[in-house]
N, C-alpha and C. Protein backbone atom coordinates (compact mmCIF):
# COMPACT_ATOMS: atom_id res chain seq x y z
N UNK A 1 -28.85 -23.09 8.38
CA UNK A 1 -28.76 -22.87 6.97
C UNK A 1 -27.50 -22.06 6.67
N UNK A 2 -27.16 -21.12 6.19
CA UNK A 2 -26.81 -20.03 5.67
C UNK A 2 -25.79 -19.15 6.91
N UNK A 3 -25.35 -18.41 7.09
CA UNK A 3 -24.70 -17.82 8.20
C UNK A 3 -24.00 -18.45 9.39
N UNK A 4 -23.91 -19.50 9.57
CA UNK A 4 -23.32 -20.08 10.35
C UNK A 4 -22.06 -20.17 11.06
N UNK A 5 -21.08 -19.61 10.23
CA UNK A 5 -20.21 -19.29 10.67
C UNK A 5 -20.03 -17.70 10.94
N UNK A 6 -21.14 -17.09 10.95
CA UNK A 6 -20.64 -15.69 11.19
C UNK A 6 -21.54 -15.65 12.54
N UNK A 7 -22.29 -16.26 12.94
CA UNK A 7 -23.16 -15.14 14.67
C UNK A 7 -21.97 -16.27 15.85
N UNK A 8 -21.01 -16.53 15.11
CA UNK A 8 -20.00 -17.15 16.74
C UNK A 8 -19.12 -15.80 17.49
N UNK A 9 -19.97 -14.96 18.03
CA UNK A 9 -19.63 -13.81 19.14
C UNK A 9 -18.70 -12.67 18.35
N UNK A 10 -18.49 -12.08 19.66
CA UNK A 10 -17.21 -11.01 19.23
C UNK A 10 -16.04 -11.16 18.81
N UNK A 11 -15.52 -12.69 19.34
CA UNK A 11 -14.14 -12.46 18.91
C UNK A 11 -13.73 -12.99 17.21
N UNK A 12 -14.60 -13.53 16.83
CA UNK A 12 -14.79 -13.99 15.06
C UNK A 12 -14.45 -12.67 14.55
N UNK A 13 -14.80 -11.74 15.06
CA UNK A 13 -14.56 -10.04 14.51
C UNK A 13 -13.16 -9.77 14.31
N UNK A 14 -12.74 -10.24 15.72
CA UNK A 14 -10.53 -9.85 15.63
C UNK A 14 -10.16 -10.20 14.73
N UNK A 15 -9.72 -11.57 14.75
CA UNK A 15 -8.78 -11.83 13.89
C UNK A 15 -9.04 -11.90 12.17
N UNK A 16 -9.66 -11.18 11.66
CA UNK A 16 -10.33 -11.21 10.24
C UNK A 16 -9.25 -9.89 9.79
N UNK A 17 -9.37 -8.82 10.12
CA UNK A 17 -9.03 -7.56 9.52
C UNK A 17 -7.25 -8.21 9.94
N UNK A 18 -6.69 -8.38 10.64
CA UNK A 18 -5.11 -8.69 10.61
C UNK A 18 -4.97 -9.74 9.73
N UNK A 19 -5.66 -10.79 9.64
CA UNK A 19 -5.67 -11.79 8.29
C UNK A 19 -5.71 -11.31 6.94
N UNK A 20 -6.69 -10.17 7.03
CA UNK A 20 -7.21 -9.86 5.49
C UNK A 20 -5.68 -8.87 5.30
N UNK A 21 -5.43 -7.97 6.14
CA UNK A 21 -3.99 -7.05 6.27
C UNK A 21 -2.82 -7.84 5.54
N UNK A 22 -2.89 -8.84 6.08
CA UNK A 22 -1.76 -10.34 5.82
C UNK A 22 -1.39 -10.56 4.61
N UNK A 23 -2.95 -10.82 3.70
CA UNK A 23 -3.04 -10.85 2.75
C UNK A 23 -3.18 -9.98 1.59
N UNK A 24 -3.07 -8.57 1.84
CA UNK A 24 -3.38 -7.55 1.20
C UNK A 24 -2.43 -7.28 -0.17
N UNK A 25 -3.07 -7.45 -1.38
CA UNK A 25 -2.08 -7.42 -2.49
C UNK A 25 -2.83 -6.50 -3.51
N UNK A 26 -2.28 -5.71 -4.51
CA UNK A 26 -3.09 -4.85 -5.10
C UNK A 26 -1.89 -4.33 -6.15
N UNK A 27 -2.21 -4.40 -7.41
CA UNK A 27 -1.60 -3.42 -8.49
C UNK A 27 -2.23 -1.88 -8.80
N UNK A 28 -1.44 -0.96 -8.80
CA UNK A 28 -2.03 0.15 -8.50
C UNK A 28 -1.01 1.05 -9.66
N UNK A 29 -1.68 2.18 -10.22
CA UNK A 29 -0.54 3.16 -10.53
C UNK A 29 -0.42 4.22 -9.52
N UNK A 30 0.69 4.87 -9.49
CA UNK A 30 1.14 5.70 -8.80
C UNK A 30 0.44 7.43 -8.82
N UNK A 31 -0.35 7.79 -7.97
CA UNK A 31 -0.77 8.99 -7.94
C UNK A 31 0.47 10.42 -7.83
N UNK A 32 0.50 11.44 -8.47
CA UNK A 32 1.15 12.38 -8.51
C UNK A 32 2.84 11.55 -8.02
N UNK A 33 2.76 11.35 -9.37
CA UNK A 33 4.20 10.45 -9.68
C UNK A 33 5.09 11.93 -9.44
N UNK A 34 6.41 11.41 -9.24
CA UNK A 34 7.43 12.56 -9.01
C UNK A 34 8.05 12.38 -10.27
N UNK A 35 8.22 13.12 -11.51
CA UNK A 35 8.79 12.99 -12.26
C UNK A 35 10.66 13.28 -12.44
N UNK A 36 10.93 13.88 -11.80
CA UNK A 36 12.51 13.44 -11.80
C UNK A 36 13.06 11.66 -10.88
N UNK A 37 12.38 11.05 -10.35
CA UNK A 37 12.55 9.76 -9.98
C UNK A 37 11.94 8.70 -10.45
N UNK A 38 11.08 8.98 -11.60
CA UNK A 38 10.87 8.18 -12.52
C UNK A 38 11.80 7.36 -13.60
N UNK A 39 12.29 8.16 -14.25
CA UNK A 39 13.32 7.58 -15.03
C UNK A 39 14.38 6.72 -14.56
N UNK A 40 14.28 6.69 -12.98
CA UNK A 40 15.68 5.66 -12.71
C UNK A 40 15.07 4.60 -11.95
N UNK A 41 13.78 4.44 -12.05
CA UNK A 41 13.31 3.50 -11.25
C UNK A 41 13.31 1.97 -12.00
N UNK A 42 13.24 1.35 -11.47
CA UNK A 42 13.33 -0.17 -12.60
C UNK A 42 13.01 -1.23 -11.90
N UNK A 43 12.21 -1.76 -13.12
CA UNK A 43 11.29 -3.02 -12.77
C UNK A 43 11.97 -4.00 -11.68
N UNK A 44 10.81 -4.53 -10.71
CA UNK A 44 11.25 -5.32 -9.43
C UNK A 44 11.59 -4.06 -8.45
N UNK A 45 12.20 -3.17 -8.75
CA UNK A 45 12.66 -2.14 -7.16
C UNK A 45 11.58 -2.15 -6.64
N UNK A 46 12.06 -2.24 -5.01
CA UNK A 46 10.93 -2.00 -3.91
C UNK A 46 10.80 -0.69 -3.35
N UNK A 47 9.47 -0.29 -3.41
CA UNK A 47 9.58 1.31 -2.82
C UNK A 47 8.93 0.77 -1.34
N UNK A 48 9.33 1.55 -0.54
CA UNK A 48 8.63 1.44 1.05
C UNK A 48 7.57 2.10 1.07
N UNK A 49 6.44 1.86 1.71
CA UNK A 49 4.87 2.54 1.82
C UNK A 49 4.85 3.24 2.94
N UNK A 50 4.94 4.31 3.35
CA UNK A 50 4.56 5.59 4.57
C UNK A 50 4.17 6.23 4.23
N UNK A 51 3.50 6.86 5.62
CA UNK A 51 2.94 8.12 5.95
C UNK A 51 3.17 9.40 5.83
N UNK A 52 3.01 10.68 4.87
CA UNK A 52 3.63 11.33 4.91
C UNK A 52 4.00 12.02 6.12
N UNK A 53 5.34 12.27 6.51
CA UNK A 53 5.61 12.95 7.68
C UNK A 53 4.98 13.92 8.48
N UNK A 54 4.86 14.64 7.30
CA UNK A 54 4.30 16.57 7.77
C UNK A 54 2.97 16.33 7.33
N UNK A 55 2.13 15.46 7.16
CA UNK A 55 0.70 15.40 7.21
C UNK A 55 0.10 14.88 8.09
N UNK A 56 -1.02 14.93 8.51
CA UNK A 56 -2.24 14.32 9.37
C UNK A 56 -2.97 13.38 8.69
N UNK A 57 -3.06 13.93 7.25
CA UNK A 57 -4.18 13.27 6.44
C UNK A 57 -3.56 11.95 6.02
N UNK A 58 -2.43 11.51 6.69
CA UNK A 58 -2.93 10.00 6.22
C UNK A 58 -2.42 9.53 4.91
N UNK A 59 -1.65 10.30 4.41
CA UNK A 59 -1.11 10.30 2.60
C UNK A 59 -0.25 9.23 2.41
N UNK A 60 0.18 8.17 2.00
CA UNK A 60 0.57 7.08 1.78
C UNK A 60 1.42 7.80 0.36
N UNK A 61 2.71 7.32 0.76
CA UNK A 61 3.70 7.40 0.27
C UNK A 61 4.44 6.23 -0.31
N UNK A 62 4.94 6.15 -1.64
CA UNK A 62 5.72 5.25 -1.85
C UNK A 62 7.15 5.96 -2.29
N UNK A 63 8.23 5.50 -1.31
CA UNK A 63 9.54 5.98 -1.40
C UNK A 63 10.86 4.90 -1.57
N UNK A 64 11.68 5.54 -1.98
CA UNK A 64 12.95 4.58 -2.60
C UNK A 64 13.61 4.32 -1.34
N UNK A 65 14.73 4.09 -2.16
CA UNK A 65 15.37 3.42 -0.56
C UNK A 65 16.91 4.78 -0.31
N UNK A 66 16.68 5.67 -0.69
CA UNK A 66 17.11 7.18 -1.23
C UNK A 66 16.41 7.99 -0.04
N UNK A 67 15.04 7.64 -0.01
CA UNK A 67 14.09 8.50 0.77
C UNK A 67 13.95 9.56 0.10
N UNK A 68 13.64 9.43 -1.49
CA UNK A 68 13.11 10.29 -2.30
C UNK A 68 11.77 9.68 -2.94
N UNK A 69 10.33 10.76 -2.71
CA UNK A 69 9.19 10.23 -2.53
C UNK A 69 8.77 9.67 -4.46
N UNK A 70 8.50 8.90 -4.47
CA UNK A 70 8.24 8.31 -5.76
C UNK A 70 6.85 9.17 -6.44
N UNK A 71 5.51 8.48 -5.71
CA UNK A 71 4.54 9.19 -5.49
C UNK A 71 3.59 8.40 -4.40
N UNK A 72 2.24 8.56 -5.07
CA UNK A 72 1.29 7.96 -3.75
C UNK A 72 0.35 7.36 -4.40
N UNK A 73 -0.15 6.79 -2.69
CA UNK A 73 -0.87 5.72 -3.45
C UNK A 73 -2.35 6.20 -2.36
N UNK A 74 -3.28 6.54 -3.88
CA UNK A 74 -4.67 6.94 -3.06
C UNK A 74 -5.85 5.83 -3.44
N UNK A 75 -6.92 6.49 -2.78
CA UNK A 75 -8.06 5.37 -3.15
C UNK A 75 -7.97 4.35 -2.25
N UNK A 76 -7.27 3.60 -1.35
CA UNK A 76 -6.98 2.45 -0.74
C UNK A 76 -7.13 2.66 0.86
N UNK A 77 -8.63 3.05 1.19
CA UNK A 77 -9.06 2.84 2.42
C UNK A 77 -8.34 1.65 3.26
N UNK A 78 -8.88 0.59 2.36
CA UNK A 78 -8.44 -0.33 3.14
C UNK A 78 -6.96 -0.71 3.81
N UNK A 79 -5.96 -0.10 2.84
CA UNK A 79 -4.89 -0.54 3.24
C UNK A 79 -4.13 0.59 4.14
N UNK A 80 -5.07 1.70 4.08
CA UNK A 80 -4.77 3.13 5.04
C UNK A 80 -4.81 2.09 6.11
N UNK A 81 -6.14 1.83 6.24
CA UNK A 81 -6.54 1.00 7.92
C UNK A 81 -5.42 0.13 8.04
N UNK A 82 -4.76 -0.53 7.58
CA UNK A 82 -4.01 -1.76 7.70
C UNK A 82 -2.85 -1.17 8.33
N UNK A 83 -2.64 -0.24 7.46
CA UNK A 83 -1.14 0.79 8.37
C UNK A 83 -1.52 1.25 9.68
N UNK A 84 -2.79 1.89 9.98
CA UNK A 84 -2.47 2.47 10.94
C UNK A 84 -2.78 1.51 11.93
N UNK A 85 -3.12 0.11 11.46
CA UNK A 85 -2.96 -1.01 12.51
C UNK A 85 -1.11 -1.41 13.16
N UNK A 86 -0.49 -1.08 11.90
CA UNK A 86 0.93 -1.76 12.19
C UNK A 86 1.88 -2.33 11.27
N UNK A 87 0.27 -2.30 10.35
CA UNK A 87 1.21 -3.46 8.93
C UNK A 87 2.10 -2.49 8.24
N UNK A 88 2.96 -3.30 7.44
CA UNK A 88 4.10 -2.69 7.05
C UNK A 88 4.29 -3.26 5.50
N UNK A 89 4.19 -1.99 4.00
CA UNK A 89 3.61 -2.42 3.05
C UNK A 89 4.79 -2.02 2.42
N UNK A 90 5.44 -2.77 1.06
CA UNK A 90 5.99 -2.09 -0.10
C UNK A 90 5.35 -2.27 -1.26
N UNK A 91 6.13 -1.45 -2.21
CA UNK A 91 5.44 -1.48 -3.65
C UNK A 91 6.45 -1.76 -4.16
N UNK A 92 6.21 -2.82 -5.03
CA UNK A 92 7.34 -3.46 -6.33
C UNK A 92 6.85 -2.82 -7.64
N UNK A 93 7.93 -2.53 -8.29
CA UNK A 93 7.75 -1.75 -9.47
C UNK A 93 7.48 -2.55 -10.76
N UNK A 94 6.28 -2.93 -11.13
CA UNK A 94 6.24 -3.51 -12.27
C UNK A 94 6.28 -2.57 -13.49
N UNK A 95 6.71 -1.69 -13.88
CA UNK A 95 6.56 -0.93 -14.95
C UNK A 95 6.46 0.72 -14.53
N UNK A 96 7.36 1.14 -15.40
CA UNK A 96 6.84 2.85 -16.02
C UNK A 96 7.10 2.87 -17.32
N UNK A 97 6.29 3.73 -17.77
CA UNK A 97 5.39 3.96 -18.89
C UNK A 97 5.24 5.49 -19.08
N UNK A 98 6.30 6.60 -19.73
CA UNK A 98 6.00 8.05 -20.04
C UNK A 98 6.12 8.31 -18.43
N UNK A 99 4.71 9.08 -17.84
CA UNK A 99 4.81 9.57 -16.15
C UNK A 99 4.12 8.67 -15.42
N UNK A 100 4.00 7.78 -16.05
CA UNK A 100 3.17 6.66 -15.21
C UNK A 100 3.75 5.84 -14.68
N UNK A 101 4.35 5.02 -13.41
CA UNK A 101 4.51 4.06 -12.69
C UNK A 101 3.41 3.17 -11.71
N UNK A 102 3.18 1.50 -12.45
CA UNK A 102 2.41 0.80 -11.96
C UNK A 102 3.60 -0.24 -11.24
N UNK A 103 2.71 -0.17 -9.94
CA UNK A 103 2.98 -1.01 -8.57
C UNK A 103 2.22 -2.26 -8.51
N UNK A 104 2.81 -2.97 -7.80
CA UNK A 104 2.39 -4.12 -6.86
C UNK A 104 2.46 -4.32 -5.39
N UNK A 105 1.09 -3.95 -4.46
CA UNK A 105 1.91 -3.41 -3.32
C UNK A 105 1.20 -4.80 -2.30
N UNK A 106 2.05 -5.30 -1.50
CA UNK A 106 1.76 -6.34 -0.59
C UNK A 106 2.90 -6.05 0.45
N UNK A 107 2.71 -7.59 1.31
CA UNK A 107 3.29 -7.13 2.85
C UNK A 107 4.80 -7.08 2.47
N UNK A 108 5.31 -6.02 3.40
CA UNK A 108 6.88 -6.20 3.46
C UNK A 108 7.22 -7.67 3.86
């Protein structure tokens, strides 16, 4: 009936989360936007997605190509996991708005 394609063993498990990684796309606004790098940012620029350096916790960063931190991007378990698999994410700038900057973030 029903389930059939899911009890085929362990390895049905692998390759799902690097697929779903693959595909990972999401519009997001920017958490604790940096407000002096707001104003020069413009629609389409790609910010690069990292880790903050001097943290542990895992803080997802979106930065210019300056290596001046834009802001971050929280809430997104899923795509934490995806990084610390390997994947490699940017954010395209669809808009700022006052202190607000909304992203589009998928695979580099």
């Amino acid at each position: 009936m029903s389930g059939g394609g899911s009890g085929g063993g362990g390895g049905g498990g692998i390759p799902d989360p690097p697929s779903d990684c693959a595909r990972f796309t999401k519009e997001v606004v920017l958490s604790s936007p940096n407000p002096a790098v707001l104003p020069a940012l413009t629609v389409g620029e790609i910010l690069v997605l990292q880790f903050e350096p001097t943290s542990n916790q895992r803080v997802i960063q979106a930065v210019t190509d300056a290596g001046i931190v834009a802001g971050s991007v929280t809430g997104e378990a899923g795509l934490r996991t995806c990084m610390i698999e390997g994947h490699d994410y940017v954010a395209e700038v669809l808009g700022v708005q006052g202190g607000s900057c909304r992203v589009r973030i998928r695979v580099a």
